[in-house]
C-alpha atoms as a PDB file:
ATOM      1  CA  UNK A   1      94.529 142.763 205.652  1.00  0.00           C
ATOM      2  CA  UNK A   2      93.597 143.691 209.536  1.00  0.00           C
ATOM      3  CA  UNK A   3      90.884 141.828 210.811  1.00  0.00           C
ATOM      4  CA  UNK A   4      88.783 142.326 214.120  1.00  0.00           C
ATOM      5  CA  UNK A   5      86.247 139.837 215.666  1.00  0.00           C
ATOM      6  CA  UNK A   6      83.616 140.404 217.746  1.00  0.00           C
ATOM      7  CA  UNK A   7      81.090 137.994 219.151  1.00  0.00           C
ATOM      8  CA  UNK A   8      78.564 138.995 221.677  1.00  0.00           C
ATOM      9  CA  UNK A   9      75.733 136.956 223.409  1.00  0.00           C
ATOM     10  CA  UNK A  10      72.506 137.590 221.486  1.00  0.00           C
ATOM     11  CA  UNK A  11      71.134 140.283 223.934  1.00  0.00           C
ATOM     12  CA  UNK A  12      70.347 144.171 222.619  1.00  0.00           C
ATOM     13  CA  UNK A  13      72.891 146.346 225.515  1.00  0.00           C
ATOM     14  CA  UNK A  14      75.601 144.867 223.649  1.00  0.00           C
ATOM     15  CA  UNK A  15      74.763 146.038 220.059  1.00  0.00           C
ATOM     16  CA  UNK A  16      76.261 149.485 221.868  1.00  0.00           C
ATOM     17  CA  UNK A  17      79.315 148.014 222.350  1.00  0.00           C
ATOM     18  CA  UNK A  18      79.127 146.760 218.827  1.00  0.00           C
ATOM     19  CA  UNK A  19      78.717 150.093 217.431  1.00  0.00           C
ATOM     20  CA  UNK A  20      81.495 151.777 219.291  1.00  0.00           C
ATOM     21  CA  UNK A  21      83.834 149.272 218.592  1.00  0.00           C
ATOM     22  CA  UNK A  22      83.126 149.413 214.982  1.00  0.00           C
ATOM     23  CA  UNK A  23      83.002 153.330 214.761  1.00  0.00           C
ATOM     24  CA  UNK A  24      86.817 153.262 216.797  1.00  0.00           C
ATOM     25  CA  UNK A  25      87.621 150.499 214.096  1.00  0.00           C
ATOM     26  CA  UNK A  26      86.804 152.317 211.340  1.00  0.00           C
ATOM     27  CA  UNK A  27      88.108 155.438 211.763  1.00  0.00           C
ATOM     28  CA  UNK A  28      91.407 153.927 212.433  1.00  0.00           C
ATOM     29  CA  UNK A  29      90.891 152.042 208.796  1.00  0.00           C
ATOM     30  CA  UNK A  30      91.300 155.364 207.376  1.00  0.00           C
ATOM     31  CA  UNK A  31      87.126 155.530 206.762  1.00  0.00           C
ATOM     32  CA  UNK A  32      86.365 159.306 206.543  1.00  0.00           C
ATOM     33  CA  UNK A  33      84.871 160.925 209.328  1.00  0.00           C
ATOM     34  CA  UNK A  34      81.689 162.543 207.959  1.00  0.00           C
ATOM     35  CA  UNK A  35      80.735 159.040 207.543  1.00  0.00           C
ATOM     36  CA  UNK A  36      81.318 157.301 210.762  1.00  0.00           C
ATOM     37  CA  UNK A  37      77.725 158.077 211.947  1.00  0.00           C
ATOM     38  CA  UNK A  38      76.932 156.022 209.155  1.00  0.00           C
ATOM     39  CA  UNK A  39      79.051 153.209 210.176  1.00  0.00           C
ATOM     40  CA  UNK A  40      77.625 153.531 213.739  1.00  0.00           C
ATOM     41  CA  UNK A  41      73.953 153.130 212.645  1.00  0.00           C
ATOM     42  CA  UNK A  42      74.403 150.735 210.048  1.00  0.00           C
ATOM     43  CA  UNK A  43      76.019 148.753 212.356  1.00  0.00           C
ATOM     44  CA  UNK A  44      73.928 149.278 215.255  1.00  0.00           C
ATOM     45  CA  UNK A  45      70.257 148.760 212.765  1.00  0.00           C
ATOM     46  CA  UNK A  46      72.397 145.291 211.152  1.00  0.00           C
ATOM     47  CA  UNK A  47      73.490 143.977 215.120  1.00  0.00           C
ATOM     48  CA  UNK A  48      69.865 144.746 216.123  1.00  0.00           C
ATOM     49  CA  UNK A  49      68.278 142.671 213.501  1.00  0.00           C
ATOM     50  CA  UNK A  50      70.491 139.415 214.181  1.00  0.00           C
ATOM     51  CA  UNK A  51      69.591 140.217 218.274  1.00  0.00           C
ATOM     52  CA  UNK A  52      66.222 139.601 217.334  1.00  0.00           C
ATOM     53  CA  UNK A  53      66.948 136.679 214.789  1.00  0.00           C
ATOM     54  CA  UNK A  54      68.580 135.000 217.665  1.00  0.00           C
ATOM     55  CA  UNK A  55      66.364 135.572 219.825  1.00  0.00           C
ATOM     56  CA  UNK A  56      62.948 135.021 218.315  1.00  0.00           C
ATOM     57  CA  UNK A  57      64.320 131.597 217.223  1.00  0.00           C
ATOM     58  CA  UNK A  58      65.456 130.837 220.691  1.00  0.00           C
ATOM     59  CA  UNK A  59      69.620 130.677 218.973  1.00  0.00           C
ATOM     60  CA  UNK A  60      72.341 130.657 221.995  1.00  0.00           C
ATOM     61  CA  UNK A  61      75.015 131.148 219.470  1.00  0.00           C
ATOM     62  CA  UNK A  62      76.769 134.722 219.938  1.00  0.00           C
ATOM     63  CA  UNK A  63      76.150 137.272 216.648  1.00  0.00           C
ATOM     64  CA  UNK A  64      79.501 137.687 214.968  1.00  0.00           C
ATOM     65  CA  UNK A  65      80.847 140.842 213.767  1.00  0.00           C
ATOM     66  CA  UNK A  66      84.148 141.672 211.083  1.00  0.00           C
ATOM     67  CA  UNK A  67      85.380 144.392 210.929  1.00  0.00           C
ATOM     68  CA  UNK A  68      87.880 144.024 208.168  1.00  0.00           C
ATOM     69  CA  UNK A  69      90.758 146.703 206.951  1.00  0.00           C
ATOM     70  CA  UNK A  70      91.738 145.958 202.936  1.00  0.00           C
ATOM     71  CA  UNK A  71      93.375 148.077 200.740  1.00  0.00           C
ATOM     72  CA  UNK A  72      91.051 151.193 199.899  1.00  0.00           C
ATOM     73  CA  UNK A  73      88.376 149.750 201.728  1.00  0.00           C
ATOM     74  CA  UNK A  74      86.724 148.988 204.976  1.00  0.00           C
ATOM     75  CA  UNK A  75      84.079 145.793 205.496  1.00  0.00           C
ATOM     76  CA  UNK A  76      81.831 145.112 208.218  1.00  0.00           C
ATOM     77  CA  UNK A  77      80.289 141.785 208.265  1.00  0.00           C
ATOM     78  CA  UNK A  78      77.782 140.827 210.980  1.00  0.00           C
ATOM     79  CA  UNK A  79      76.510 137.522 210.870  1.00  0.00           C
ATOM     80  CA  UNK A  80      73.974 135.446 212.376  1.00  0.00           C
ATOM     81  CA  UNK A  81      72.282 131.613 212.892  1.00  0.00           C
ATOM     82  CA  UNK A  82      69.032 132.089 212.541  1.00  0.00           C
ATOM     83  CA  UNK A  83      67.760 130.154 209.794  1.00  0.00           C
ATOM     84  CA  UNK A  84      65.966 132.080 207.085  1.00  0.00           C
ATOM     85  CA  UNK A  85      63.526 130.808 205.002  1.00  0.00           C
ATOM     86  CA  UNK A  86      62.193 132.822 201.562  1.00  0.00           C
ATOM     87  CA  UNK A  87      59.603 135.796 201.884  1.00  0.00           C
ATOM     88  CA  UNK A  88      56.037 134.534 200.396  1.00  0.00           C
ATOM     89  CA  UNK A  89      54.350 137.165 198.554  1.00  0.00           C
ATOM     90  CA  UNK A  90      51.498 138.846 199.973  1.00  0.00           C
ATOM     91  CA  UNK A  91      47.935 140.210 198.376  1.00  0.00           C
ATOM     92  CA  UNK A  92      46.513 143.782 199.234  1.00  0.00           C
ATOM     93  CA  UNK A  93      44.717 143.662 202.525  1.00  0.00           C
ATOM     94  CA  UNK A  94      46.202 140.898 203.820  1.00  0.00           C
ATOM     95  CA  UNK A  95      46.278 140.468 207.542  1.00  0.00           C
ATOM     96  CA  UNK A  96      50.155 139.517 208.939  1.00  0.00           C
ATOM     97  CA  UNK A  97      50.572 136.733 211.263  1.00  0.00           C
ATOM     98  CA  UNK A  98      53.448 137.050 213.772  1.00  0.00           C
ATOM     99  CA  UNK A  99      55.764 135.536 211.502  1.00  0.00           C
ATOM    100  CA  UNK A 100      55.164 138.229 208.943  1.00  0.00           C
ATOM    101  CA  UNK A 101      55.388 141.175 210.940  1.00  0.00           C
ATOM    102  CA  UNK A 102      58.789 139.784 211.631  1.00  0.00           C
ATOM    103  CA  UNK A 103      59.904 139.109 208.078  1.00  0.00           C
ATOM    104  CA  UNK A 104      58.039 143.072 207.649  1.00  0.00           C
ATOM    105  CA  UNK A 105      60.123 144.653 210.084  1.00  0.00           C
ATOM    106  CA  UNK A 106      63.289 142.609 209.171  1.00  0.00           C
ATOM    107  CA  UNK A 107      62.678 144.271 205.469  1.00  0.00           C
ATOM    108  CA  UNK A 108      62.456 147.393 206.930  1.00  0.00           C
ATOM    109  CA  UNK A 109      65.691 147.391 208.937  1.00  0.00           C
ATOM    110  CA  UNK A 110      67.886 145.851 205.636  1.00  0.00           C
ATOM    111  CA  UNK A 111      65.764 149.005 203.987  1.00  0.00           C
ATOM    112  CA  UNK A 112      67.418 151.253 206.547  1.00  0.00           C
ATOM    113  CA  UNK A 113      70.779 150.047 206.099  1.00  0.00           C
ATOM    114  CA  UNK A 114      70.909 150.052 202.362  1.00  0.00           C
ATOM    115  CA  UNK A 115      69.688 153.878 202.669  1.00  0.00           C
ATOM    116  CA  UNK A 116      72.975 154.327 205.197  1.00  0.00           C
ATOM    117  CA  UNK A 117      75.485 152.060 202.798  1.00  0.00           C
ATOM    118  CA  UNK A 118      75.886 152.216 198.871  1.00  0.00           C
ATOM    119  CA  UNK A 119      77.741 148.859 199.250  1.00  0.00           C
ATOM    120  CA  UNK A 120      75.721 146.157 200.797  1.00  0.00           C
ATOM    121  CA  UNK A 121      75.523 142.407 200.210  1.00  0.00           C
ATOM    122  CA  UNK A 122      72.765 140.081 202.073  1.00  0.00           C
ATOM    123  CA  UNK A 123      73.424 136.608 202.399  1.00  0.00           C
ATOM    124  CA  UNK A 124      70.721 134.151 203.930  1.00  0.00           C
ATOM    125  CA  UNK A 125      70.275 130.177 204.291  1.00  0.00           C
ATOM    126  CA  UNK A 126      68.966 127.647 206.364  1.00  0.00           C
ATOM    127  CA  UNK A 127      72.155 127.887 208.459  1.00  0.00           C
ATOM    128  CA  UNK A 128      72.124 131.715 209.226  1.00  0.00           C
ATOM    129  CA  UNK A 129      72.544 134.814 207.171  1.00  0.00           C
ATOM    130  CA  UNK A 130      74.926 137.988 207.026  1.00  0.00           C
ATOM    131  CA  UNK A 131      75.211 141.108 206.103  1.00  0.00           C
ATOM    132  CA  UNK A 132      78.358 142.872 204.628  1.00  0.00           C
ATOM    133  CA  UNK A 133      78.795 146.873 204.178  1.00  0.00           C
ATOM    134  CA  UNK A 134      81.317 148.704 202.910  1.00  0.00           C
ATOM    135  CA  UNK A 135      83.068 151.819 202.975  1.00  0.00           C
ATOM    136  CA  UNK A 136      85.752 153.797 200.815  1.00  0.00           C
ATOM    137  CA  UNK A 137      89.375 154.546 202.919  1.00  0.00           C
ATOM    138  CA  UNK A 138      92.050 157.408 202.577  1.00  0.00           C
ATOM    139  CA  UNK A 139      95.515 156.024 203.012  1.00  0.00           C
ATOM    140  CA  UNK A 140      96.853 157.791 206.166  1.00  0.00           C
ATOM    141  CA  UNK A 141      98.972 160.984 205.352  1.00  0.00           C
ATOM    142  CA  UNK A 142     102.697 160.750 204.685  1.00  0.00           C
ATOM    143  CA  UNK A 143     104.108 161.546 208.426  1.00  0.00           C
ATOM    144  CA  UNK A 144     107.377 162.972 206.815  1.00  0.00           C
ATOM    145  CA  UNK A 145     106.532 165.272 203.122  1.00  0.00           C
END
């Protein structure tokens, strides 16, 4: 199992970065190419939510990304410290405070990547959350037949 670790300083030019790396990562894991512009906004939408995680709760930690390389499969794991508390349920017509337009437009980016990945888990705590996606691999062709 190949593993790859990238932390980055909680700032949005270096969810790019993130995305290229993972796409380059990927592709080398054997991950077929039709869906590596999957990969690339699935990681770019999951890196762009812990940015703002961080950031919103004022976190200096760096967002953590894994890009791991198993045995017929690819993960990518991106992780952050923001401490998540559980979403209260809302009536018709309610007006959002700041805090819920967050939580809102945090459910609509998880939304996004679960229409991008058919294997998603979402993990969240009072000590940070993550998000893992994963993809099918082809074992690499036989360089001698």
């Amino acid at each position: 199992m190949a593993t790859v670790e990238l932390r980055f300083s909680a700032l949005p030019e270096h969810v790019r970065t993130a995305r290229l790396v993972a796409a380059a990562v990927a592709r080398r894991a054997g991950v077929d190419e039709a869906v590596l512009d999957e990969v690339r906004l699935a990681v770019g939408e999951a890196c762009t939510r812990a940015v703002g995680l961080h950031q919103h709760g004022g976190i200096s930690a760096p967002v953590r990304v894994l890009l791991i390389e198993e045995e017929k499969q690819f993960s990518i794991e991106v992780g952050d410290e923001a401490p998540h508390a559980p979403v209260r349920a809302r009536s018709a017509g309610e007006v959002l405070g700041d805090a819920e337009t967050e939580t809102e437009e945090d459910e609509m980016g998880l939304a996004v990547i679960s229409g991008l990945v058919d294997d998603v888990e979402v993990s969240a705590g009072e000590s940070g959350g993550s998000i893992r996606m994963r993809w099918p691999t082809t074992p690499p062709a036989a360089l001698f037949t």
